[in-house]
Protein backbone atom coordinates (compact mmCIF):
# COMPACT_ATOMS: atom_id res chain seq x y z
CA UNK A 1 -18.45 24.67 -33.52
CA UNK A 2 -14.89 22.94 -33.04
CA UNK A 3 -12.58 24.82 -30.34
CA UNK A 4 -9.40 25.65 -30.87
CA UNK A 5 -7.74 24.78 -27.43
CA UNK A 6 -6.84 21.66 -26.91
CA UNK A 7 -7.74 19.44 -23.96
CA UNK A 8 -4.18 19.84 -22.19
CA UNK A 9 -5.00 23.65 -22.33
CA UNK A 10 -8.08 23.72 -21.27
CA UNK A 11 -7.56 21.63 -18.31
CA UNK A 12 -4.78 23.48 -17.51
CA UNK A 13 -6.44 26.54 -17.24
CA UNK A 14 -8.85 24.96 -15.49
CA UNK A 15 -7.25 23.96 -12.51
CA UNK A 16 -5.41 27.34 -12.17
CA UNK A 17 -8.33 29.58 -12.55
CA UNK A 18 -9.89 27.23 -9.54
CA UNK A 19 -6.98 27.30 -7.50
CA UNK A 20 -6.28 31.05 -8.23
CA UNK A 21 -9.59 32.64 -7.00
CA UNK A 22 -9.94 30.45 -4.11
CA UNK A 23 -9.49 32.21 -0.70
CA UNK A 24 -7.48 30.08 1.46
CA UNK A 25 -6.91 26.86 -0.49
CA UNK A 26 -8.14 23.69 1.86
CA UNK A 27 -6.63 21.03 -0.38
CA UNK A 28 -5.97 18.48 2.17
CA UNK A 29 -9.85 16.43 1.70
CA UNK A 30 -8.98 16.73 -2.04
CA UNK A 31 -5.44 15.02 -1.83
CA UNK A 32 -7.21 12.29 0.31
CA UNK A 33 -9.55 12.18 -2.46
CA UNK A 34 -7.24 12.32 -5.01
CA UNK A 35 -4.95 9.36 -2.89
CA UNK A 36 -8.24 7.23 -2.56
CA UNK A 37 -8.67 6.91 -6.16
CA UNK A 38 -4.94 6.44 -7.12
CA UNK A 39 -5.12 3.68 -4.54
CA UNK A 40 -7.76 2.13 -5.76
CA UNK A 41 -7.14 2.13 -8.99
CA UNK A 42 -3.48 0.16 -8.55
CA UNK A 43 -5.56 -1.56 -6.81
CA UNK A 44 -7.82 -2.69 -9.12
CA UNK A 45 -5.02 -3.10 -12.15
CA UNK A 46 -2.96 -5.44 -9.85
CA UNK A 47 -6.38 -7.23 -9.87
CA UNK A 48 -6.84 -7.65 -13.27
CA UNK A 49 -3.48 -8.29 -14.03
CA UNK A 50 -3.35 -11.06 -11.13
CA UNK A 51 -6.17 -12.64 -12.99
CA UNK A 52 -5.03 -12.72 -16.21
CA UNK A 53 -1.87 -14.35 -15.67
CA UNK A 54 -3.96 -17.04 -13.75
């Protein structure tokens, strides 16, 4: 069975159904979290990139 939402919408309404019904909202370890990966992950294309040129 195919769904008729698409992936932007269902996402979407997944993050704001979780934030909505939370009682108090500790977002802090999930903005390090979030930070960690961004970090590594520029991390790890400046990296690759470095090596290609190489």
């Amino acid at each position: 069975m195919k769904t008729t939402n698409s992936l932007r919408v269902r996402a979407s309404r997944f993050f704001s159904d979780r934030y909505a019904y939370r009682e108090r909202p500790d977002y802090l370890i999930e903005l390090v979290a979030f930070g960690i990966i961004v970090i590594t992950v520029t991390l790890s294309l400046a990296n690759a990139m470095a090596t290609a040129v190489k």
